[in-house]
PDB file of N, CA and C in Angstrom:
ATOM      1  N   UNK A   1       9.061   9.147  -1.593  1.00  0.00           N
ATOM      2  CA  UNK A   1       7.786   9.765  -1.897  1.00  0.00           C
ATOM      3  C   UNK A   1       6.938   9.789  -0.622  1.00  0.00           C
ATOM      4  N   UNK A   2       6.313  10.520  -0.547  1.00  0.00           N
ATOM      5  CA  UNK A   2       5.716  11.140   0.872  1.00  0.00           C
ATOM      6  C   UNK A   2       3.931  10.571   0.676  1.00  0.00           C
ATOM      7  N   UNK A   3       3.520   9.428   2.046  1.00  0.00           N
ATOM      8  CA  UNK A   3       1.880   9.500   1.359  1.00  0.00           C
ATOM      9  C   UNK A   3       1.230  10.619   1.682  1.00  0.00           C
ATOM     10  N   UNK A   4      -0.008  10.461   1.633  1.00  0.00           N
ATOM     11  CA  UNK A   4      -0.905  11.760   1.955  1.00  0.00           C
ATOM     12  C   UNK A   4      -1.841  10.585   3.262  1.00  0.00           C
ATOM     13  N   UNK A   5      -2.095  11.975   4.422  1.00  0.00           N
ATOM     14  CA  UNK A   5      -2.609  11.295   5.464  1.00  0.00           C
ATOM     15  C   UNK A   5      -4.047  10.039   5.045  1.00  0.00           C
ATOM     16  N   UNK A   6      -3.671   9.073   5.747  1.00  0.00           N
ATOM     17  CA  UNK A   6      -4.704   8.356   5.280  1.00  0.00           C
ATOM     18  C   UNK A   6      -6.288   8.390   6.261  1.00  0.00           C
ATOM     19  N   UNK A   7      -7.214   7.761   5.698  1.00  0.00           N
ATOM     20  CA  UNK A   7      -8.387   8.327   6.081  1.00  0.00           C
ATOM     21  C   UNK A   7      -9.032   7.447   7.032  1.00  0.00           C
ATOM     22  N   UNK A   8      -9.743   7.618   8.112  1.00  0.00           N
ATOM     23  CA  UNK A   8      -9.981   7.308   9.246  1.00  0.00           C
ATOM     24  C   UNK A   8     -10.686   5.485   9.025  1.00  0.00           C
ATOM     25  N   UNK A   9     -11.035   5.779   8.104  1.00  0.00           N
ATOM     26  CA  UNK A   9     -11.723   3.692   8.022  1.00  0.00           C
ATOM     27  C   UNK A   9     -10.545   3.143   7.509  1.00  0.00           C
ATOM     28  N   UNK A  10      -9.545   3.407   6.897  1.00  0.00           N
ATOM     29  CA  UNK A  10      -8.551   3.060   6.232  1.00  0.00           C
ATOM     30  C   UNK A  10      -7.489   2.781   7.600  1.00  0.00           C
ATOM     31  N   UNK A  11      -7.492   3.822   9.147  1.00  0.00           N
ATOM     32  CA  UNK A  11      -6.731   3.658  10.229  1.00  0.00           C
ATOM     33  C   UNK A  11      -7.661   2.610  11.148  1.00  0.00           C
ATOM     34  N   UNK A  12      -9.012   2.372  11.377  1.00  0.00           N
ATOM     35  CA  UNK A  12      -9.597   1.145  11.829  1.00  0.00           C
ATOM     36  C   UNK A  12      -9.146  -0.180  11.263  1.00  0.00           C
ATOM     37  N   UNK A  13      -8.911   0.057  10.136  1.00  0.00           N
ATOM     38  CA  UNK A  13      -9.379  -1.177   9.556  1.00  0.00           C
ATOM     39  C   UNK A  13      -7.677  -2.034   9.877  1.00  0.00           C
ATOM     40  N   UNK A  14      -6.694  -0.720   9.618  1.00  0.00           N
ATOM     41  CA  UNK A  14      -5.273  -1.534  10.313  1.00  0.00           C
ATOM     42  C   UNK A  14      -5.136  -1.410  11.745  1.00  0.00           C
ATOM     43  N   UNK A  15      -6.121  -0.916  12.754  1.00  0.00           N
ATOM     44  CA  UNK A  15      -5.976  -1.589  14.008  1.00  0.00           C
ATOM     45  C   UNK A  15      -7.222  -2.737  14.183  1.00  0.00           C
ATOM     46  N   UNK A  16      -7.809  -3.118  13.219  1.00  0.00           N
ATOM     47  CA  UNK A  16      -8.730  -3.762  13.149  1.00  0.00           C
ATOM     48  C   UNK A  16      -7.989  -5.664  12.838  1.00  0.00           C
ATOM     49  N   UNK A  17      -7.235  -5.738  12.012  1.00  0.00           N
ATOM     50  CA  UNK A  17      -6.369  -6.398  11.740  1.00  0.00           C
ATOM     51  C   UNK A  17      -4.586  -6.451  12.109  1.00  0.00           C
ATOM     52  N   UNK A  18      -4.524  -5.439  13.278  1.00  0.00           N
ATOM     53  CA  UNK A  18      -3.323  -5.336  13.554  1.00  0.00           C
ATOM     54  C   UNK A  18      -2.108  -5.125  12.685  1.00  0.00           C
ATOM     55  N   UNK A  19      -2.293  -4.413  11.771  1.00  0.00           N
ATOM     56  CA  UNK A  19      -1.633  -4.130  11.006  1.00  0.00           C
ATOM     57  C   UNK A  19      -0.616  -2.875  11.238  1.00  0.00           C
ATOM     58  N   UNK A  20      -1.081  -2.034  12.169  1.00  0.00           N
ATOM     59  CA  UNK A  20      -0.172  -0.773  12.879  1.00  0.00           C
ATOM     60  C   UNK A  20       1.266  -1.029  12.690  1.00  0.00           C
ATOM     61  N   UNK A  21       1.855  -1.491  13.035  1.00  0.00           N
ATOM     62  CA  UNK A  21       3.216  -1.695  13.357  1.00  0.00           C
ATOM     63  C   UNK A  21       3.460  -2.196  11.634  1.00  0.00           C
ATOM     64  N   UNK A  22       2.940  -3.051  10.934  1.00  0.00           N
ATOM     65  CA  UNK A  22       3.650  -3.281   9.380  1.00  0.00           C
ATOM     66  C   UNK A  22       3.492  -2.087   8.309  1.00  0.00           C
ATOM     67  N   UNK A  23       2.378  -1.083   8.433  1.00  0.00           N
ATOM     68  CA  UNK A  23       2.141  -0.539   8.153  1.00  0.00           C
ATOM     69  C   UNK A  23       3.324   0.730   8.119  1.00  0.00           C
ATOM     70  N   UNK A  24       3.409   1.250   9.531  1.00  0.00           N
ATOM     71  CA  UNK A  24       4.298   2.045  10.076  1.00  0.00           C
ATOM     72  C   UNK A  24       5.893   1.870   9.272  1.00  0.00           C
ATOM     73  N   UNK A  25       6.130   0.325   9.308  1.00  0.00           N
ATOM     74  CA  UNK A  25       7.467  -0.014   8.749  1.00  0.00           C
ATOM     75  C   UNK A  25       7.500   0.265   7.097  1.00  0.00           C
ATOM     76  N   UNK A  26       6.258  -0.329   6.601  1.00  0.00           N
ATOM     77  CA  UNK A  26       6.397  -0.012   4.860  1.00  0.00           C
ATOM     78  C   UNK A  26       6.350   1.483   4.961  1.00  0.00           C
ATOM     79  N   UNK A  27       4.942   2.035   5.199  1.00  0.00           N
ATOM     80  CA  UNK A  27       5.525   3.982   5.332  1.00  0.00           C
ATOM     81  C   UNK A  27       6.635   4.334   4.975  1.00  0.00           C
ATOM     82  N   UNK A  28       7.589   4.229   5.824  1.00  0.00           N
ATOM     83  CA  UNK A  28       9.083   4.561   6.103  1.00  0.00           C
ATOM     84  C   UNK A  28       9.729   4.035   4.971  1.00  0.00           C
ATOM     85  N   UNK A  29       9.442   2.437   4.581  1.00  0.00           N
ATOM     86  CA  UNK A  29      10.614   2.425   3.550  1.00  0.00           C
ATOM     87  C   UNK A  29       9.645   2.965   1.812  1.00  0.00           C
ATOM     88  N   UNK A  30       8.506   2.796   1.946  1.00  0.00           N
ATOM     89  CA  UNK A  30       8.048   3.840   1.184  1.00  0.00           C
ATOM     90  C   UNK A  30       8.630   4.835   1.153  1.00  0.00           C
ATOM     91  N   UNK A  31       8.638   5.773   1.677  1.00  0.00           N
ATOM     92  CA  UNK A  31       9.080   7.362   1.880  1.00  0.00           C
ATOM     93  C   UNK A  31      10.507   7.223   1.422  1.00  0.00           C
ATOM     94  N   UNK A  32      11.363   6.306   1.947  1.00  0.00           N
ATOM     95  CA  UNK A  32      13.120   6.065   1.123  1.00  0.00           C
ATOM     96  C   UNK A  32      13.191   5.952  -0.318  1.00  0.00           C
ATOM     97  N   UNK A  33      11.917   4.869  -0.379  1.00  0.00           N
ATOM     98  CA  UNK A  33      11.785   4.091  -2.089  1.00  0.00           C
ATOM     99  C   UNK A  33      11.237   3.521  -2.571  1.00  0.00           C
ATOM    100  N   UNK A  34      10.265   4.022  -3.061  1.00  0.00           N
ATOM    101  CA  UNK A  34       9.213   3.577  -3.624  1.00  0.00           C
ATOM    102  C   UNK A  34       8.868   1.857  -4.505  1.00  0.00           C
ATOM    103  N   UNK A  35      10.588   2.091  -4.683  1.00  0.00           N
ATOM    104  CA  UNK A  35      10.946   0.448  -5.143  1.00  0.00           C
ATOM    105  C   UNK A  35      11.492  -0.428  -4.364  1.00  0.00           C
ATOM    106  N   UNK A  36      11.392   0.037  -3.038  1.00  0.00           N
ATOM    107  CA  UNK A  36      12.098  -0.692  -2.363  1.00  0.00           C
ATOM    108  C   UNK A  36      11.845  -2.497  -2.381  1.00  0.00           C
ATOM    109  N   UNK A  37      12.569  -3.578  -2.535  1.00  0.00           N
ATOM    110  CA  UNK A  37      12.923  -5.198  -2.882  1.00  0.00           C
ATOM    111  C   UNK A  37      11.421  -5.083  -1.678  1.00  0.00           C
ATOM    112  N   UNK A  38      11.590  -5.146  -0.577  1.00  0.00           N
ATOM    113  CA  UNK A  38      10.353  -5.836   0.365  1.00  0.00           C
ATOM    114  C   UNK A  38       8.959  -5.306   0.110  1.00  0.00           C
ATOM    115  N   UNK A  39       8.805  -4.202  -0.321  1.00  0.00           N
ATOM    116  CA  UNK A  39       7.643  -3.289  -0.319  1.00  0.00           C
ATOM    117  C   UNK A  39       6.798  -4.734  -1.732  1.00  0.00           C
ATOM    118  N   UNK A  40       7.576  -4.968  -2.687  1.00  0.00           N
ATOM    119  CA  UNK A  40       7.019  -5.497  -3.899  1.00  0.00           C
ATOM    120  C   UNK A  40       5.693  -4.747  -4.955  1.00  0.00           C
ATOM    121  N   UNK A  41       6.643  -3.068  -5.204  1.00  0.00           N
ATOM    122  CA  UNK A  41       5.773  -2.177  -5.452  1.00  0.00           C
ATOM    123  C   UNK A  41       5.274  -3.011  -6.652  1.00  0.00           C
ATOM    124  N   UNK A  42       3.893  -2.732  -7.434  1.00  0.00           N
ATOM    125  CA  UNK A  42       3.437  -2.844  -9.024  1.00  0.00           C
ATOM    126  C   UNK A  42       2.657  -1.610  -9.304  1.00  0.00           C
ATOM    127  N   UNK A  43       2.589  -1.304 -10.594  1.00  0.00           N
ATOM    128  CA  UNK A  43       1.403  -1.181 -11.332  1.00  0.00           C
ATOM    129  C   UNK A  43       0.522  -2.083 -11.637  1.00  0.00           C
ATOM    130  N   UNK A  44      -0.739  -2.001 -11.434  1.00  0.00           N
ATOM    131  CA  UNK A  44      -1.795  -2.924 -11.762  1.00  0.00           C
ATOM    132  C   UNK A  44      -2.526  -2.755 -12.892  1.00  0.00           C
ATOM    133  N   UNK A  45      -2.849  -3.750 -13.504  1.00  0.00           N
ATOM    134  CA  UNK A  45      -3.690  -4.110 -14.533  1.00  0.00           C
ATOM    135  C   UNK A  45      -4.906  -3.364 -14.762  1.00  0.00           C
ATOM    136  N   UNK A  46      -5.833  -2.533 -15.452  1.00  0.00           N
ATOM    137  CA  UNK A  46      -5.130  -2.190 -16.765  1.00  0.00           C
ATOM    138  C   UNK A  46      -3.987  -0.826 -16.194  1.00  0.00           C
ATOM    139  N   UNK A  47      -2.886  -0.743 -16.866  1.00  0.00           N
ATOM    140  CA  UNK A  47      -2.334   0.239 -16.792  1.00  0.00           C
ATOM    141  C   UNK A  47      -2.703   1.405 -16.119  1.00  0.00           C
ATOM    142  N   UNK A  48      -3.411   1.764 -17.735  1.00  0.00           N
ATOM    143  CA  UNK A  48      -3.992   3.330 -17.624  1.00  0.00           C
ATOM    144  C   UNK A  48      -4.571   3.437 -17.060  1.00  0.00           C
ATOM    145  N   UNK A  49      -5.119   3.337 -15.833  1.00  0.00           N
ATOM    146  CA  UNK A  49      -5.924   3.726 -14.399  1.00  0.00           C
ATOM    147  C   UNK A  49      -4.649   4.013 -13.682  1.00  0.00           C
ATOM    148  N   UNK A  50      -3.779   3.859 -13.657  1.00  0.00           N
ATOM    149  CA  UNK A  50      -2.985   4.177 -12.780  1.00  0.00           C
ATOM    150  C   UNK A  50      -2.705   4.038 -10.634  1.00  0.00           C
ATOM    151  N   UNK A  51      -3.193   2.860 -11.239  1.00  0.00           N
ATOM    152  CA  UNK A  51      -3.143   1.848  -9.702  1.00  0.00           C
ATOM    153  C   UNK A  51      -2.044   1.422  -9.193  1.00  0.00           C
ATOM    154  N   UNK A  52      -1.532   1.349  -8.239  1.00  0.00           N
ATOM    155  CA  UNK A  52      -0.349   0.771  -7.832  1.00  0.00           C
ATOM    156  C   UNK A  52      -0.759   0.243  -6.624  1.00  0.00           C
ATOM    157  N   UNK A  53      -0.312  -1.057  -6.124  1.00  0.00           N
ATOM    158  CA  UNK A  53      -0.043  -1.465  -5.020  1.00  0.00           C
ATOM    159  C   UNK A  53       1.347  -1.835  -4.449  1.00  0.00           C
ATOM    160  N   UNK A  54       1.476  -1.787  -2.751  1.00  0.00           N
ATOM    161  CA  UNK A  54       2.887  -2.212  -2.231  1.00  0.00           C
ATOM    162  C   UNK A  54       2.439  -3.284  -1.130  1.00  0.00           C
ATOM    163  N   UNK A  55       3.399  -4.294  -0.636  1.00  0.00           N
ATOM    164  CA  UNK A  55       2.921  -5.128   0.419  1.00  0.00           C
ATOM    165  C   UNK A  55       3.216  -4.659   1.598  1.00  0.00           C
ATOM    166  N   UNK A  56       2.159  -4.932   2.607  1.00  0.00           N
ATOM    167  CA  UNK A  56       2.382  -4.780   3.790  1.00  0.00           C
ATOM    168  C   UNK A  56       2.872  -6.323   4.562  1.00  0.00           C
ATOM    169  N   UNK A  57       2.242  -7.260   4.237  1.00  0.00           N
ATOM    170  CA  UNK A  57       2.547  -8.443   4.609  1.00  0.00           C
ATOM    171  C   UNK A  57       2.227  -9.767   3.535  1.00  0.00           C
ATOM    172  N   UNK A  58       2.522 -10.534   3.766  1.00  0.00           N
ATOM    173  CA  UNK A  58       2.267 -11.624   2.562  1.00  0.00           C
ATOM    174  C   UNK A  58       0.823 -11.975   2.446  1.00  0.00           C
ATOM    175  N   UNK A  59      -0.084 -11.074   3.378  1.00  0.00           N
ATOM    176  CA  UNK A  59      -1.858 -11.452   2.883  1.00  0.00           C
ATOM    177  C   UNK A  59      -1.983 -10.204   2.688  1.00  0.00           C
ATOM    178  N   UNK A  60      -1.486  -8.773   3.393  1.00  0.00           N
ATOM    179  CA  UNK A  60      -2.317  -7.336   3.074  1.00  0.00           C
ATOM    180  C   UNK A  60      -1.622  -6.482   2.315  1.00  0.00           C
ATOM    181  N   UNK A  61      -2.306  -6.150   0.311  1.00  0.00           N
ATOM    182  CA  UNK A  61      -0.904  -5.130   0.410  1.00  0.00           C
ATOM    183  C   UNK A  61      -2.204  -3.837   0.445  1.00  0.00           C
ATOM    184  N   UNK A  62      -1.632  -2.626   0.357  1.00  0.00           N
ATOM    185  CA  UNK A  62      -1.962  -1.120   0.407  1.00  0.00           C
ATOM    186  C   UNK A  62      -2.070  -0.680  -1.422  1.00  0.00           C
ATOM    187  N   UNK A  63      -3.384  -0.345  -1.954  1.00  0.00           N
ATOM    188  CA  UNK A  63      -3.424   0.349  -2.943  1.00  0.00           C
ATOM    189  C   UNK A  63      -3.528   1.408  -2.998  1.00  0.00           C
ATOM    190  N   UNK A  64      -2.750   2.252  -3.907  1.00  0.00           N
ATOM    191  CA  UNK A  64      -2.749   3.981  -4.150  1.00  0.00           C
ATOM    192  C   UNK A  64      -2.445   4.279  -5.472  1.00  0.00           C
ATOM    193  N   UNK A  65      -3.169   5.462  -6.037  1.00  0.00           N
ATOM    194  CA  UNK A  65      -2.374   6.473  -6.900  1.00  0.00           C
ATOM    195  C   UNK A  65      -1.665   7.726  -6.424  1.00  0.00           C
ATOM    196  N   UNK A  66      -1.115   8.212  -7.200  1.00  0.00           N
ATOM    197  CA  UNK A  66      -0.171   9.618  -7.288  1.00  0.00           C
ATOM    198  C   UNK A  66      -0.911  10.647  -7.821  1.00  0.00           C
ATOM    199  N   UNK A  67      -1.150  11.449  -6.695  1.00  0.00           N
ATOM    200  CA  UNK A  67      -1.572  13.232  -7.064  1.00  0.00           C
ATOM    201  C   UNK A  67      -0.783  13.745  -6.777  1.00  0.00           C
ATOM    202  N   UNK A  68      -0.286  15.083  -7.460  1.00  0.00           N
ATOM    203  CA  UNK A  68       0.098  15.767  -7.211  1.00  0.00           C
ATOM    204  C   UNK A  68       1.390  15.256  -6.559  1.00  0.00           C
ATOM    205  N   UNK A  69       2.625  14.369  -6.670  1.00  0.00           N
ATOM    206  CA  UNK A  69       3.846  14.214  -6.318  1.00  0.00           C
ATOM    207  C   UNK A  69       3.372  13.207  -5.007  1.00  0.00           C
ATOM    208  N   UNK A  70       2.530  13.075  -4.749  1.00  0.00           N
ATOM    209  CA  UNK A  70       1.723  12.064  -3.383  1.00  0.00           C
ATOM    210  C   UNK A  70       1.757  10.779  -3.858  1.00  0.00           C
ATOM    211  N   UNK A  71       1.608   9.892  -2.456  1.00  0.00           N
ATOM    212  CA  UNK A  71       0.718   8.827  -3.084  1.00  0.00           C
ATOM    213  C   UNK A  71      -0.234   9.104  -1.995  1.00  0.00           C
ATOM    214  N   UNK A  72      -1.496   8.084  -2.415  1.00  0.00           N
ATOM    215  CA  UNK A  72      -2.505   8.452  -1.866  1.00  0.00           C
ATOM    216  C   UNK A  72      -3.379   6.978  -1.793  1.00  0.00           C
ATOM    217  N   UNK A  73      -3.045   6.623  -0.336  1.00  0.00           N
ATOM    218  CA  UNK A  73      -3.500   5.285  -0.249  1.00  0.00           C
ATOM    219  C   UNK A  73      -4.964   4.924  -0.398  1.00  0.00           C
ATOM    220  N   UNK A  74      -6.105   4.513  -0.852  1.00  0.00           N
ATOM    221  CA  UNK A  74      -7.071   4.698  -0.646  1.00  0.00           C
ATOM    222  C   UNK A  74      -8.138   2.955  -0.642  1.00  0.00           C
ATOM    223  N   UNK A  75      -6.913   1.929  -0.400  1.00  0.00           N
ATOM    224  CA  UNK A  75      -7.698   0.622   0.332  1.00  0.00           C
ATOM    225  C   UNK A  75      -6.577  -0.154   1.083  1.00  0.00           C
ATOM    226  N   UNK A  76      -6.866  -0.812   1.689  1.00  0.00           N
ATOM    227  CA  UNK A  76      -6.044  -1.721   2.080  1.00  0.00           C
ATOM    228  C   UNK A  76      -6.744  -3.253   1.895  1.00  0.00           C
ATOM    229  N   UNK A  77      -6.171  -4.091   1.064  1.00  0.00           N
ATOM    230  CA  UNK A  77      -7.151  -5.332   0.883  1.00  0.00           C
ATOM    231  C   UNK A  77      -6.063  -6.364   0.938  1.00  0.00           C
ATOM    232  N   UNK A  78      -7.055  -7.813   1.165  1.00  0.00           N
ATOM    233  CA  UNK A  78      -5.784  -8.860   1.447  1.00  0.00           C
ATOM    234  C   UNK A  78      -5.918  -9.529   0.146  1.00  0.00           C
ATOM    235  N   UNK A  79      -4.484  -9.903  -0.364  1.00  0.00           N
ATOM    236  CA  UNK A  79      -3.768 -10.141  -1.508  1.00  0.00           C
ATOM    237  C   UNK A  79      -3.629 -11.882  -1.749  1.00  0.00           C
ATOM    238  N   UNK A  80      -4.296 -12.759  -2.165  1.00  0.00           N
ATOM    239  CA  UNK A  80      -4.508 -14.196  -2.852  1.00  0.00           C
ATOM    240  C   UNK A  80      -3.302 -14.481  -3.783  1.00  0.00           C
ATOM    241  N   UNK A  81      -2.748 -15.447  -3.791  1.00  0.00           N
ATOM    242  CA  UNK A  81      -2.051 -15.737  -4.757  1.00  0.00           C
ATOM    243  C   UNK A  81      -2.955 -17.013  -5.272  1.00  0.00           C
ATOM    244  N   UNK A  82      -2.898 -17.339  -6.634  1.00  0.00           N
ATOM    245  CA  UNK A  82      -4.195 -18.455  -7.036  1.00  0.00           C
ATOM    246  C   UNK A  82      -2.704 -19.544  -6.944  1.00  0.00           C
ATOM    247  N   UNK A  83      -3.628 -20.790  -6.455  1.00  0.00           N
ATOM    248  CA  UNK A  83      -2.690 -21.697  -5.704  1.00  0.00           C
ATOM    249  C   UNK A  83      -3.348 -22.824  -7.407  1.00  0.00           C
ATOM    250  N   UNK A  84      -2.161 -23.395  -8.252  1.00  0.00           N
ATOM    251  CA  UNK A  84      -2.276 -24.067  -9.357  1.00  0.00           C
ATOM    252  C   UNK A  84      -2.549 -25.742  -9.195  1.00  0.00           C
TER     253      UNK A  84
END
């Protein structure tokens, strides 16, 4: 699946955090497979909004929906696991 170009605070914010280069790599295996094992695609909670996120690294993943056969990244935020 092919993203749609992403938007200029969305390209600061991964040279802002150095994220360029992980970014670049999920892209690619994005574009192979959307399910790809490393990416750790989901749907997010509630469903029906139709949110998905994939990881970029074990603190940043990338959220998007699907228009039109796209995805369409539109945050990049860092990802907590709640520690029990």
């Amino acid at each position: 699946m092919q993203i749609k170009p992403i938007r200029k605070d969305i390209e600061m914010m991964l040279d802002k955090h150095e994220l360029r280069r992980k970014w670049h790599k999920a892209k690619l295996l994005f574009s192979i497979n959307i399910r790809h094992p490393s990416l750790h695609t989901e749907l997010l909670e509630p469903h029906w909004r139709g949110i998905y996120s994939f990881r970029l690294d074990n603190k940043y993943r990338a959220l998007f929906f699907i228009t039109e056969g796209q995805a369409e990244i539109f945050k990049i935020t860092k990802h907590y696991k709640k520690l029990d």
